[in-house]
Protein backbone atom coordinates (compact mmCIF):
# COMPACT_ATOMS: atom_id res chain seq x y z
CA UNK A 1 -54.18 -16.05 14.47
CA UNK A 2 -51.55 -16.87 16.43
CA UNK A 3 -48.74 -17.18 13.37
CA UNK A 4 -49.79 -13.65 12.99
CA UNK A 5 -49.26 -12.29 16.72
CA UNK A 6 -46.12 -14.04 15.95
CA UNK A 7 -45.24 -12.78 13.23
CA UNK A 8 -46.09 -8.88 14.50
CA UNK A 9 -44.57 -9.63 17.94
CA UNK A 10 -40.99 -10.07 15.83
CA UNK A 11 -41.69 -7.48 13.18
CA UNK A 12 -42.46 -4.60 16.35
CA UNK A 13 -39.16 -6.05 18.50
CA UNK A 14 -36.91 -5.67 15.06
CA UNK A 15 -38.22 -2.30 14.69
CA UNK A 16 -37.42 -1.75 18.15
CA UNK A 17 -34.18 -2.95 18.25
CA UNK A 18 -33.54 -0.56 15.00
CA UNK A 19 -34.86 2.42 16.35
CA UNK A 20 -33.32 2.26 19.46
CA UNK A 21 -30.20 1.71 17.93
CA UNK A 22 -30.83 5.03 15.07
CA UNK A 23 -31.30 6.90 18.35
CA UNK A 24 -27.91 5.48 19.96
CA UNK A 25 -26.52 6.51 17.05
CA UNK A 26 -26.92 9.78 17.18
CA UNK A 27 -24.96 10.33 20.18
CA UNK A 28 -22.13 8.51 18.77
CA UNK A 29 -19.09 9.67 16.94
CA UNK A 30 -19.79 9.54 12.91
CA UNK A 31 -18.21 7.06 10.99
CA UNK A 32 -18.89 5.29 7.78
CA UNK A 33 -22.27 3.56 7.10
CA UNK A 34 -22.66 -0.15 7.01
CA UNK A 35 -24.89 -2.69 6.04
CA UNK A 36 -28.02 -2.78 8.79
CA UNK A 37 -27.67 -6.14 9.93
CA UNK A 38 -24.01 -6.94 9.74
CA UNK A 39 -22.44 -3.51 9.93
CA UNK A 40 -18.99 -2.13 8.32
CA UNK A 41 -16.99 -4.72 6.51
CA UNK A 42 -13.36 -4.24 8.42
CA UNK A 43 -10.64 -4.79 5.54
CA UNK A 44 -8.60 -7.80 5.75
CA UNK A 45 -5.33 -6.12 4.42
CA UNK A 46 -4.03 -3.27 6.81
CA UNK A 47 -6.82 -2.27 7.97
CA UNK A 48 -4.96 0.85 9.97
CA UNK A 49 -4.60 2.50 6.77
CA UNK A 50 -8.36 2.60 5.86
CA UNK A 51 -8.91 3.56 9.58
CA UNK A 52 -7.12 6.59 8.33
CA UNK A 53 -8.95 6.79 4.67
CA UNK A 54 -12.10 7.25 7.69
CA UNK A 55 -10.53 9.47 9.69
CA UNK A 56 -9.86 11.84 7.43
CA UNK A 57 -13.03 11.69 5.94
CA UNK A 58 -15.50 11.56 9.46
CA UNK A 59 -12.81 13.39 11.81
CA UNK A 60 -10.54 12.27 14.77
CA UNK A 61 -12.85 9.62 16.24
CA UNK A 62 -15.25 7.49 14.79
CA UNK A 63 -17.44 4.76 14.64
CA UNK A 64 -19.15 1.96 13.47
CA UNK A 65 -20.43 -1.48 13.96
CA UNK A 66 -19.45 -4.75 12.87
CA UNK A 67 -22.25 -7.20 14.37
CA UNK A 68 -23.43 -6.40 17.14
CA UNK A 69 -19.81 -5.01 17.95
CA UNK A 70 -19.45 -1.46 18.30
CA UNK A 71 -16.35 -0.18 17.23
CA UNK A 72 -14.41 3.40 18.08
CA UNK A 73 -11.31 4.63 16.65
CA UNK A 74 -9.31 7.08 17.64
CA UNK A 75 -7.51 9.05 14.77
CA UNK A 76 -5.79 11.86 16.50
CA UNK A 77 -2.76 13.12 19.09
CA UNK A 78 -5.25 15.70 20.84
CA UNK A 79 -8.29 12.48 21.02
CA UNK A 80 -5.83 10.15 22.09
CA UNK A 81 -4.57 12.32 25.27
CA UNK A 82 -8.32 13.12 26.15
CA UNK A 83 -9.56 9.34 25.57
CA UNK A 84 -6.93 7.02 25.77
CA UNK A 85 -4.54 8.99 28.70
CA UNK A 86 -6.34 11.31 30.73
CA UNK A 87 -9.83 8.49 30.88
CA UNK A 88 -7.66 5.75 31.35
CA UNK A 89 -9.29 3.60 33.82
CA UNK A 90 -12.43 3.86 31.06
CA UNK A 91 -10.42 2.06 28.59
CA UNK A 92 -8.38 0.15 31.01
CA UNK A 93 -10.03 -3.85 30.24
CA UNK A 94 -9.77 -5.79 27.50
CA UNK A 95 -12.88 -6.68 25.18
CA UNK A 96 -13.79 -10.56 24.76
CA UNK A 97 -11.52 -12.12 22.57
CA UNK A 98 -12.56 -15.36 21.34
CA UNK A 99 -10.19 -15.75 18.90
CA UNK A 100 -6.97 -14.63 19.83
CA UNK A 101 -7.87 -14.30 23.52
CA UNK A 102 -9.77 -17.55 24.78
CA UNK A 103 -8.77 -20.12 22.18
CA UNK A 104 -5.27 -19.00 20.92
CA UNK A 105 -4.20 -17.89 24.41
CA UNK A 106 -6.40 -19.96 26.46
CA UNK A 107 -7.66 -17.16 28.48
CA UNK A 108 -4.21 -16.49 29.72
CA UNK A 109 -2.49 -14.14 27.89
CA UNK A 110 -1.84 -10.61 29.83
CA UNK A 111 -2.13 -8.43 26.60
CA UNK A 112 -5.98 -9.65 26.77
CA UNK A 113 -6.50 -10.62 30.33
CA UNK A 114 -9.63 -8.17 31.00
CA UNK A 115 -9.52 -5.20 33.86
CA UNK A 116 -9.94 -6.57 37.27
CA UNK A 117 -7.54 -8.28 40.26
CA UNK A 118 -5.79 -11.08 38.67
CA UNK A 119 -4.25 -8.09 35.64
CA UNK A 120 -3.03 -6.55 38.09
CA UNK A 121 -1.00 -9.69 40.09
CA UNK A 122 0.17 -10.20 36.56
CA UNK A 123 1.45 -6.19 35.89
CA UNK A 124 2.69 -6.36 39.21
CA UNK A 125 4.95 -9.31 39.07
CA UNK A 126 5.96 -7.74 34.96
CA UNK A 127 6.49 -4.14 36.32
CA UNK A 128 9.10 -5.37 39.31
CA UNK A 129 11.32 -6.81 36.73
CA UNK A 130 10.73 -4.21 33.71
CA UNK A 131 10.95 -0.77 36.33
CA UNK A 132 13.53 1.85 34.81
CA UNK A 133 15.87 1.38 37.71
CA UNK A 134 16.00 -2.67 37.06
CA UNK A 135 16.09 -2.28 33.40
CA UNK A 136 18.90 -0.70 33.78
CA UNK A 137 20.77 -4.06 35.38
CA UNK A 138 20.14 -5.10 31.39
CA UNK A 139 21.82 -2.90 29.62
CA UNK A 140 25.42 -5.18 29.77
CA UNK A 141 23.30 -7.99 27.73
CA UNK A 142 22.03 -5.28 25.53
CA UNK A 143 25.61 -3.45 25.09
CA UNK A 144 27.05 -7.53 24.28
CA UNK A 145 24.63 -8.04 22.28
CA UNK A 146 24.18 -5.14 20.23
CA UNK A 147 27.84 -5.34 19.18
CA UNK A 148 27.45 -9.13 17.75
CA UNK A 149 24.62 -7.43 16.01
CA UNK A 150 27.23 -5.30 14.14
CA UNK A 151 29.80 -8.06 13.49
CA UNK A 152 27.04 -10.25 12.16
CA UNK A 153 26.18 -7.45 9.53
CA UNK A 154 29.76 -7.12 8.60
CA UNK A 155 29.92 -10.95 8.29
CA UNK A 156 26.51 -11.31 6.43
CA UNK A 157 24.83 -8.00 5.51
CA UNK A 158 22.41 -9.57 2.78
CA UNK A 159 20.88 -11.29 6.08
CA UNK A 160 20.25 -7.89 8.19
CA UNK A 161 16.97 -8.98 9.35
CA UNK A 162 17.64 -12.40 10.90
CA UNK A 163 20.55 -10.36 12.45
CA UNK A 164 18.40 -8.10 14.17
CA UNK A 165 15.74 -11.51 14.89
CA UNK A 166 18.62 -12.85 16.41
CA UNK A 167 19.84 -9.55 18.64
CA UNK A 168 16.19 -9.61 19.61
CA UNK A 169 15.75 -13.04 20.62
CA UNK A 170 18.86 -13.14 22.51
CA UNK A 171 18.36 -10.71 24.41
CA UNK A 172 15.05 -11.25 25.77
CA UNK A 173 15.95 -14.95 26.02
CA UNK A 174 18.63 -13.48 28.53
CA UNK A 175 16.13 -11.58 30.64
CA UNK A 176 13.28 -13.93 30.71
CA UNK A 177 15.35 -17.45 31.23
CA UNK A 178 18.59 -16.53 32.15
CA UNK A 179 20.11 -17.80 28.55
CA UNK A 180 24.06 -17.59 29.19
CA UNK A 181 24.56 -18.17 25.23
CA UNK A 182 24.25 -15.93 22.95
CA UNK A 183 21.45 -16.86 20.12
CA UNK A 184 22.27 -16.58 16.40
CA UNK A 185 19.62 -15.84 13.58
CA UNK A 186 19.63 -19.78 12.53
CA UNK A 187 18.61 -21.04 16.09
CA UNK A 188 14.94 -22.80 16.19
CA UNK A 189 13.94 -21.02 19.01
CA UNK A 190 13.94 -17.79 16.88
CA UNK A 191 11.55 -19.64 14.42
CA UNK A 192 9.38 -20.73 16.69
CA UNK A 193 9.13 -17.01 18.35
CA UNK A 194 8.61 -15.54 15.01
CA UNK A 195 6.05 -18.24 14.41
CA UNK A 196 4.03 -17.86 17.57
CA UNK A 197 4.14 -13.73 17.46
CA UNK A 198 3.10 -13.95 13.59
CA UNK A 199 0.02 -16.20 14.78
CA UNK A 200 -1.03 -13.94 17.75
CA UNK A 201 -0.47 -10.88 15.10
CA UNK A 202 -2.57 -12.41 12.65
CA UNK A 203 -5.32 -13.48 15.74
CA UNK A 204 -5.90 -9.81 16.91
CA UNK A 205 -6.79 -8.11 13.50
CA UNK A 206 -9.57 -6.65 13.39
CA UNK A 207 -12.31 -8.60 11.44
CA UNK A 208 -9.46 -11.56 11.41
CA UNK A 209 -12.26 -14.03 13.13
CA UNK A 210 -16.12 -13.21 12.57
CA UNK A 211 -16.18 -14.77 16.12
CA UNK A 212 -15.46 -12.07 17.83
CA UNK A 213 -18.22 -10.51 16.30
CA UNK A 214 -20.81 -13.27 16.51
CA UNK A 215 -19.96 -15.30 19.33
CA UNK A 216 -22.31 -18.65 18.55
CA UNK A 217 -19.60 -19.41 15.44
CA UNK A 218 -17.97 -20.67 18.38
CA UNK A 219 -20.14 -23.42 18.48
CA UNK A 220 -19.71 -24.57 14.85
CA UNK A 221 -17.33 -27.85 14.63
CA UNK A 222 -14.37 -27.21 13.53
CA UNK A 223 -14.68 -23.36 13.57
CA UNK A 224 -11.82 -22.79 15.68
CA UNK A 225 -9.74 -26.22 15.78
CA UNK A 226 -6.57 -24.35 14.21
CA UNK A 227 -6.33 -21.57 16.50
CA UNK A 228 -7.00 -24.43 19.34
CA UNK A 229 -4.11 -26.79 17.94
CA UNK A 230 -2.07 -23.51 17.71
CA UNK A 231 -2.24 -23.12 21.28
CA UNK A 232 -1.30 -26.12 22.46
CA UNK A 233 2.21 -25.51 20.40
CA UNK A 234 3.02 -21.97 21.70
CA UNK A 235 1.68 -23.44 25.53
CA UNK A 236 4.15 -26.12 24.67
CA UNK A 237 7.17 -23.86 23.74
CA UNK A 238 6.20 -21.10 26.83
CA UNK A 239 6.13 -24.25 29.32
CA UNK A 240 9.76 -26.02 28.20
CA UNK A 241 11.18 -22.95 28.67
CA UNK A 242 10.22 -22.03 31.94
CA UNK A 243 10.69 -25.83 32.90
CA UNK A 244 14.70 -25.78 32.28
CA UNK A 245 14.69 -22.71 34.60
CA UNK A 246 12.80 -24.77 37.24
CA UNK A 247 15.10 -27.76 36.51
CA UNK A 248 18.09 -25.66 37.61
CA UNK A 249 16.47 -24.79 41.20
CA UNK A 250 15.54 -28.15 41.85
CA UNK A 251 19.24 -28.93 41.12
CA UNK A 252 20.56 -26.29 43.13
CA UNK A 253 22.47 -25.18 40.04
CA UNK A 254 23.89 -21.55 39.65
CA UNK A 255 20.66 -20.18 38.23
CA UNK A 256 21.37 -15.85 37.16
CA UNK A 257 18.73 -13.81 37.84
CA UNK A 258 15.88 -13.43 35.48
CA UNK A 259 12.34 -12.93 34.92
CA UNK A 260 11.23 -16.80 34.91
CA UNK A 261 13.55 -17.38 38.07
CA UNK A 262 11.20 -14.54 39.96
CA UNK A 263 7.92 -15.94 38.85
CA UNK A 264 8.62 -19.64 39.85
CA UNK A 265 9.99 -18.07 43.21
CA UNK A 266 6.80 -16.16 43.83
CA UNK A 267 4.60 -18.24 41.71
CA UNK A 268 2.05 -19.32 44.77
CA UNK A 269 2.46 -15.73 46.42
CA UNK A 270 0.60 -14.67 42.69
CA UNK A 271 -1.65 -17.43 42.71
CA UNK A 272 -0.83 -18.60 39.63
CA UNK A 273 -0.86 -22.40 38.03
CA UNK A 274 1.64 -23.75 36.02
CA UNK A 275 0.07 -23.10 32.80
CA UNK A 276 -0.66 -19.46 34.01
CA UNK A 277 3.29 -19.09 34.83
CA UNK A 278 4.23 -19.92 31.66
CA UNK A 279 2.52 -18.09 29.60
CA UNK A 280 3.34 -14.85 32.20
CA UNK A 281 7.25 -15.50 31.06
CA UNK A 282 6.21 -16.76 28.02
CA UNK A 283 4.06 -13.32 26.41
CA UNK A 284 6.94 -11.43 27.93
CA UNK A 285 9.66 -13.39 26.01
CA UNK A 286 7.84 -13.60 22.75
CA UNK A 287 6.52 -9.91 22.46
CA UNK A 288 9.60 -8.65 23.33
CA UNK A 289 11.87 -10.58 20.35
CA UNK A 290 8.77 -9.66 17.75
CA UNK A 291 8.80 -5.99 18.32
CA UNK A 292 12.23 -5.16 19.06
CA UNK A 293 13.76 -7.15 15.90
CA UNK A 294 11.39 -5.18 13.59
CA UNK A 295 11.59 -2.10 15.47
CA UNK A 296 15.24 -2.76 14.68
CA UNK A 297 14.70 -3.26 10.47
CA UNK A 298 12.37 -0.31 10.68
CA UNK A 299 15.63 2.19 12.05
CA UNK A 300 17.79 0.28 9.19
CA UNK A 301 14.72 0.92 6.27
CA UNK A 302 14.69 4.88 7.69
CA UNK A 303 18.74 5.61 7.31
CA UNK A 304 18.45 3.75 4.12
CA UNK A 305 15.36 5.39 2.57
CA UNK A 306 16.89 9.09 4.30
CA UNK A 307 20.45 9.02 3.92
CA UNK A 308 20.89 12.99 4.57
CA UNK A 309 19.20 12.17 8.50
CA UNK A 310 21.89 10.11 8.79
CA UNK A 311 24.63 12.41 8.83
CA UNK A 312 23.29 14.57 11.19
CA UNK A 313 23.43 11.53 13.67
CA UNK A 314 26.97 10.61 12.75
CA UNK A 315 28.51 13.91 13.44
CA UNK A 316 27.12 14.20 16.63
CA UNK A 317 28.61 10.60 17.11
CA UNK A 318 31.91 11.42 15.84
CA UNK A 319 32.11 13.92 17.97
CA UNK A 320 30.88 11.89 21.38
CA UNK A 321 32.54 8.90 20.90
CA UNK A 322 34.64 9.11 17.64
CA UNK A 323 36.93 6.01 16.37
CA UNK A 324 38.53 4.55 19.03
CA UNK A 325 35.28 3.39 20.71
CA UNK A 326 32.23 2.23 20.40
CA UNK A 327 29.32 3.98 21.52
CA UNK A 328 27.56 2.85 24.87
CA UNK A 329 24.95 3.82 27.57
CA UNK A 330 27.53 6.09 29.15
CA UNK A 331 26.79 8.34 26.13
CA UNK A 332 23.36 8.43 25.81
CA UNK A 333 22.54 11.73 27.30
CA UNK A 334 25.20 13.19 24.71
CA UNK A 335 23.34 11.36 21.89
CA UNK A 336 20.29 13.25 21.36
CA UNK A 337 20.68 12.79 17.49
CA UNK A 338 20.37 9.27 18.09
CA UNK A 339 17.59 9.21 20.50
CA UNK A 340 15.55 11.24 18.09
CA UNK A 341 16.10 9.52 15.11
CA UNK A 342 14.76 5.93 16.64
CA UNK A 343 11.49 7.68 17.86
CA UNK A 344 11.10 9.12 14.82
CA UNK A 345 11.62 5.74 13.76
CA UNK A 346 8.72 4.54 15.61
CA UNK A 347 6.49 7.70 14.68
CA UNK A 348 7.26 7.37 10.59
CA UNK A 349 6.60 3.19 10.49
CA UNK A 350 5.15 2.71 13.95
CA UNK A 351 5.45 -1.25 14.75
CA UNK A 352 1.95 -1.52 16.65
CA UNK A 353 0.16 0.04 13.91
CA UNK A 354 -3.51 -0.21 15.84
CA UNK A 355 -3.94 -0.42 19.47
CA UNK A 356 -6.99 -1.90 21.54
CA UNK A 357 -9.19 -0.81 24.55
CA UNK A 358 -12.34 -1.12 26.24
CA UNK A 359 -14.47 2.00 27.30
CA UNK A 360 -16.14 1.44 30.47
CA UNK A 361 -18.98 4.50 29.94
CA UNK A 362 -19.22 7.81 29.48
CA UNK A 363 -19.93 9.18 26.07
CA UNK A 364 -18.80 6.27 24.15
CA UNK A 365 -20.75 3.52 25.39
CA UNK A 366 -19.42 0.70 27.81
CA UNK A 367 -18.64 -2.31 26.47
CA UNK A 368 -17.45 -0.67 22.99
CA UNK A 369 -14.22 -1.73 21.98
CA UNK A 370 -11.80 1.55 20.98
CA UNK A 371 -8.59 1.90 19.11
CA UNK A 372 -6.19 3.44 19.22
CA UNK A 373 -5.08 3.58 15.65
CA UNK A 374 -1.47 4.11 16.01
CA UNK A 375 -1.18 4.94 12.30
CA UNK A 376 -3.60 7.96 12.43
CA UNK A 377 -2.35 9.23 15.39
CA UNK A 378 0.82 9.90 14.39
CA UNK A 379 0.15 11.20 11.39
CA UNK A 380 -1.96 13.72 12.59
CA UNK A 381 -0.96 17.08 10.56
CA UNK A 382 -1.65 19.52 13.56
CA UNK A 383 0.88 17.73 15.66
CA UNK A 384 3.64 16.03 12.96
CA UNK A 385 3.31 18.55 10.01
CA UNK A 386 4.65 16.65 6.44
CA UNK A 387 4.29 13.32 8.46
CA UNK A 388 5.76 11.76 5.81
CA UNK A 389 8.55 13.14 6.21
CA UNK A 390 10.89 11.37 8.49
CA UNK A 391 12.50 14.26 10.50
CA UNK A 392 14.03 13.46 13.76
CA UNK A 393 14.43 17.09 15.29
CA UNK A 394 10.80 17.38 15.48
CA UNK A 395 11.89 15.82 18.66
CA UNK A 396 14.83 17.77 19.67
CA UNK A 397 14.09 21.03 21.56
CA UNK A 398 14.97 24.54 19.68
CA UNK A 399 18.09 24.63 21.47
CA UNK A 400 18.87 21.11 20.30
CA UNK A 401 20.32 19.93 23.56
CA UNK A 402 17.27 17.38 24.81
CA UNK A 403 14.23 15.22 23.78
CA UNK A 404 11.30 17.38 24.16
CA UNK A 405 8.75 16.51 26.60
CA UNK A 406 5.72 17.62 25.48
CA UNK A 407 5.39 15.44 22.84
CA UNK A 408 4.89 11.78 22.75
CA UNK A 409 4.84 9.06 20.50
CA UNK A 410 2.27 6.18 21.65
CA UNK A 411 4.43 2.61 20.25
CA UNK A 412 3.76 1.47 23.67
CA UNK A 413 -0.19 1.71 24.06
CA UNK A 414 -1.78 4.28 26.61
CA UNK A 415 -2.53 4.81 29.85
CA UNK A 416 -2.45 1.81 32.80
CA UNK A 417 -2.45 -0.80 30.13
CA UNK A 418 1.05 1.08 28.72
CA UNK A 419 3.19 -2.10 27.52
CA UNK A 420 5.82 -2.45 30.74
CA UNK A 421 8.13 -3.52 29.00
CA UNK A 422 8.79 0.11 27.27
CA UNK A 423 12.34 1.14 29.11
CA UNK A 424 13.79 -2.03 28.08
CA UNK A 425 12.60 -1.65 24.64
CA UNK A 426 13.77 1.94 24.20
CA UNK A 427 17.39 0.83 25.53
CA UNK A 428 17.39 -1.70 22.89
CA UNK A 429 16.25 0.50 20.38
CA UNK A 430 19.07 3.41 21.83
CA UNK A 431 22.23 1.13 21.52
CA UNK A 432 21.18 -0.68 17.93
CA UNK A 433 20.62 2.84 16.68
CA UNK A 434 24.01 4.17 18.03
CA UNK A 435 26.31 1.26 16.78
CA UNK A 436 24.83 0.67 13.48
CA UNK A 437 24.95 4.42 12.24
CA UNK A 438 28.26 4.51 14.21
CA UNK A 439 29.98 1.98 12.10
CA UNK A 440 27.93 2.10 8.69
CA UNK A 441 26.94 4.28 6.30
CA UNK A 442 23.18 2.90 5.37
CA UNK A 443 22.28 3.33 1.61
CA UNK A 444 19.88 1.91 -0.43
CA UNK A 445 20.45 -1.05 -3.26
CA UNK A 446 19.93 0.54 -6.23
CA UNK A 447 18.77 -2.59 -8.37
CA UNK A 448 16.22 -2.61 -5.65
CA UNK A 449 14.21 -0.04 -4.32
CA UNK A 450 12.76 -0.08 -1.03
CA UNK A 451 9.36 -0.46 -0.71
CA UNK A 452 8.65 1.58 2.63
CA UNK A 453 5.07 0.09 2.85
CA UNK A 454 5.31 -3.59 2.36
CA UNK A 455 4.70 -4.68 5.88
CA UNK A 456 3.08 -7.87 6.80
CA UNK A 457 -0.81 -8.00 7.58
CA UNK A 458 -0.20 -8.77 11.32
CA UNK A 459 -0.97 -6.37 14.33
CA UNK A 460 2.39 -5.63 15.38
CA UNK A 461 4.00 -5.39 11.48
CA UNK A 462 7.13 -6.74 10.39
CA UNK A 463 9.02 -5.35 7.36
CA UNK A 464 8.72 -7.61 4.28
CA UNK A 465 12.18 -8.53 3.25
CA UNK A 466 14.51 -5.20 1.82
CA UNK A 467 18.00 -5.04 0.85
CA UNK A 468 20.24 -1.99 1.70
CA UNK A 469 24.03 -1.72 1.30
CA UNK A 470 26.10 -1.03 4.48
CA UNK A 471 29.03 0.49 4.04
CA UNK A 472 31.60 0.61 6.99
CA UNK A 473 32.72 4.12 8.14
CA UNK A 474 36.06 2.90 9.77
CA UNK A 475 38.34 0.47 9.16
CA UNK A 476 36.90 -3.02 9.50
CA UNK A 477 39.69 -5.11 10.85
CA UNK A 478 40.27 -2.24 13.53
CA UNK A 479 36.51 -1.78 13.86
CA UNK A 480 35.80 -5.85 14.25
CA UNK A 481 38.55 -5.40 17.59
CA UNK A 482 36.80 -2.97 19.16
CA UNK A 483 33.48 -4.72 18.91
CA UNK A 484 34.58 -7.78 20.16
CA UNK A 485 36.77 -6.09 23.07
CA UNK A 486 34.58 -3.67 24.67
C-alpha cells in the first residue's frame, strides 16, 4: 500500500511539473520542440547558423530548453535594441557556468563573473585603462605595429595570418605588460594565447559541456579533470606575466605604463588576490590578441573575396594620403571608405558569432539564459537588405561624408556588459584596414578558392587557413622606407 502511495505521489508531482511547465510555455517565445525530458539537442558544429535555420522559421526570438535550462535567442536588430540595449540591467549577469566559468576559469574570469559588486570593481579598474580618451595614448603602438604588419606580408605573404596573430599579440602584450619588443608570429607566447582563447572558445559553446545543463555531472570522477588541468596552464601563463611586471617595481626598474602596472598598483584598493589580478590582466591580454588577429584575416578574406569594394577604398586613400605616406590616425576622419569597409567587415563574418546574457524577469523568465545571436542579427533583411552582400556604404550616410549613426553593428556585446575594450579594438581594426588596402591590391588565389565559411567551431571564430595574393600598389623598395621611417 505504501509502494503504491509512492508510486502515485511521483506519478501526480511529474504531471505537475509537466503541466506547469505546458502552461509556462505558453507565455514564452516559440521555438522548436524538443524531447520532454531532455529538451532541444543544441548542434555541436556552429550552432549560430541553426540559431538562424530557427529564427527564420519561429521569428526574431525564440526558445527552448535544453535540461532544465531555458534558453532565448535573439534573432533580430529591432529585438536586440528592445531586449539586449534598452532592458539592459535585465540581461546584465552572467548564467552559471560550470564549464567554462567555474572550472576552466576558476570562477574568475570577468567575461562570466555574474552581475553584482565585485563585476563592477573589475569593469571599473578595465574601463580606466580602455576609456576613448586613454585609448587614444595607444594608438603610437598600434601605428608601429601595424606597419611591421605590412612589411611582414611583403616578406612572407603565404603566412598572412600568423602576421596578423603576431600584430595582435604585440600589441596587446604592449598595453597589458608594458612589452618594449615587438612580438613576431613564431614567438611561444602567441601559441600559448591562441591556445588558451581556442580552449575558452571551445568552453562557452553552447551544448559544449552537458554540465551546464545538468549540474550533478559535476560530481562524476573525472568529468571535468581536462578543463581543470587546463586551468591551471592558462592561470600559470596569466600569473608569469603579471609577475615580470611586479618584478620590475620591486626593482625600481623603469617600468612604462600599462594595464598590469595599474592593477598591481591598486590591486588592494580592488580587493583583489593574486590569482584574481592575474587573470583581470590576463582575460584582457588574451581576448584582445584572439579577436583582433581574426578580426584582422576576416578584413583580408572580404577585399579578397570583393575585389570591386576595394577600389572604392583606395581612391579615397589615394586621394587622403597618396604615395609619399602612409596612412595614420591623423586621417581617419578623411577615411570614411575605410571605416566602413572594416564594420562591414564585422557585420558580413562577425567574429563573436553568438553572444550571452542573463534575463533577470520580465516576460522572459529570470534565470533564463539569452543570446544574442550575433549571426542572426546582422543578417536581419529589414535592417541589412542582401546581407550577403558585403557592401560597406550601407554605413556611409547619403551624402557619403560620415559613418551613420543610427545604425549599429553589435561585435562588442550589448548594453552594460558591452566588451570595454571596443575603442581599442576599432583603432586596431582602423589602421590594419588603412595600410593593407593602402599598399596592396588583395585578390584571390585562383588554384584556391576561398571558402568564406570555414571558420573554426569556437565562440569567438577564427578563419580556417586561406590563401590570397597581395599585390603591392607602389613600389616596394620605396614603399618598405616609408614603413619603416614613419
Amino acid at each position: 500500500m505504501a509502494l503504491a502511495l509512492s508510486l502515485l505521489a511521483l506519478v501526480f508531482a511529474v504531471w505537475f511539473v509537466l503541466h506547469r511547465q505546458r502552461r509556462n510555455n505558453r507565455l514564452l517565445p516559440p521555438g522548436p520542440p524538443g524531447n520532454w525530458l531532455f529538451g532541444v539537442v543544441i548542434p555541436k558544429e556552429h550552432a549560430h547558423r541553426k540559431f538562424e535555420e530557427w529564427i527564420k522559421e519561429y521569428g526574431p526570438v525564440i526558445s527552448f530548453r535544453r535540461g532544465r535550462e531555458l534558453i532565448v535567442v535573439i534573432g533580430r536588430y529591432d529585438a536586440a535594441v528592445e531586449i539586449m540595449e534598452k532592458e539592459g540591467a535585465s540581461v546584465a549577469d552572467r548564467p552559471s557556468s560550470i564549464a567554462a566559468g567555474d572550472t576552466l576559469s576558476g570562477g574568475m574570469r570577468t567575461l562570466l563573473i555574474g552581475n553584482g559588486e565585485r563585476l563592477r570593481k573589475l569593469r571599473k579598474a578595465l574601463h580606466a585603462q580602455l576609456r576613448p580618451t586613454v585609448a587614444a595614448e595607444y594608438q603610437p603602438i598600434q601605428q608601429m605595429n601595424a606597419q611591421h604588419h605590412i612589411l611582414d606580408i611583403l616578406r612572407d605573404p603565404a603566412n598572412h595570418m600568423m602576421h596578423a596573430e603576431g600584430y595582435a599579440t604585440s600589441v596587446i602584450l604592449s598595453l597589458t605588460y608594458g612589452k618594449p619588443t615587438r612580438t613576431t608570429s613564431n614567438d611561444p607566447i602567441v601559441k600559448e594565447v591562441k591556445g588558451t582563447q581556442a580552449r575558452l572558445g571551445a568552453a562557452l559553446l553552447p551544448g559544449a559541456y552537458s554540465v551546464d545543463a545538468y549540474p550533478f555531472l559535476q560530481y562524476v570522477p573525472g568529468y571535468l579533470s581536462e578543463l581543470r588541468k587546463q586551468h591551471q596552464m592558462e592561470l600559470a601563463l596569466f600569473k608569469s606575466q603579471l609577475e615580470s611586471v611586479r618584478a620590475q617595481l620591486v626593482a625600481n626598474k623603469e617600468t612604462p605604463p600599462c594595464f598590469g602596472k595599474v592593477i598591481i598598483e591598486r590591486q588592494e584598493e580592488y580587493g583583489l588576490s593574486d590569482n584574481e589580478a592575474a587573470y583581470l590582466a590576463g582575460s584582457m591580454f588574451g581576448a584582445g590578441a584572439g579577436t583582433s588577429s581574426s578580426a584582422i584575416s576576416i578584413v583580408i578574406m572580404a577585399a579578397a573575396t570583393f575585389p570591386e569594394t576595394q577600389t572604392r577604398v583606395q581612391q579615397q586613400l589615394d586621394s587622403v594620403v597618396g604615395s609619399g605616406k602612409v596612412p595614420t590616425f591623423q586621417d581617419e576622419s578623411d577615411l570614411v571608405q575605410v571605416t566602413a569597409f572594416y564594420l562591414e567587415s564585422f557585420r558580413w563574418r562577425p567574429v563573436s558569432a553568438g553572444g550571452l546574457h542573463v534575463s533577470n524577469g520580465y516576460v522572459i523568465p529570470a534565470g533564463a539564459s539569452v543570446y544574442g545571436n550575433h549571426w542572426s542579427i546582422v543578417r536581419d533583411p529589414e535592417v541589412f537588405p542582401d546581407p550577403e552582400r558585403f557592401d560597406p556604404q550601407r554605413w556611409i550616410t547619403p551624402d557619403g561624408t560620415a559613418i551613420r549613426e543610427d545604425l549599429r553593428v553589435f561585435q562588442f556585446g550589448f548594453g552594460r556588459r558591452v566588451c570595454p575594450g571596443s575603442h581599442v579594438a576599432n583603432k586596431s581594426l582602423f589602421i590594419n584596414t588603412a595600410l593593407l588596402l593602402w599598399a596592396f591590391r588583395i585578390s584571390q588565389d585562383p588554384n584556391k578558392p576561398i571558402d568564406t565559411l570555414a571558420f573554426t567551431n569556437t565562440a569567438n571564430v577564427h578563419p580556417l587557413p586561406f590563401s590570397v595574393r597581395f599585390d603591392p600598389r607602389q613600389n616596394v623598395a620605396e614603399m618598405s622606407q616609408l614603413l619603416k621611417e614613419a
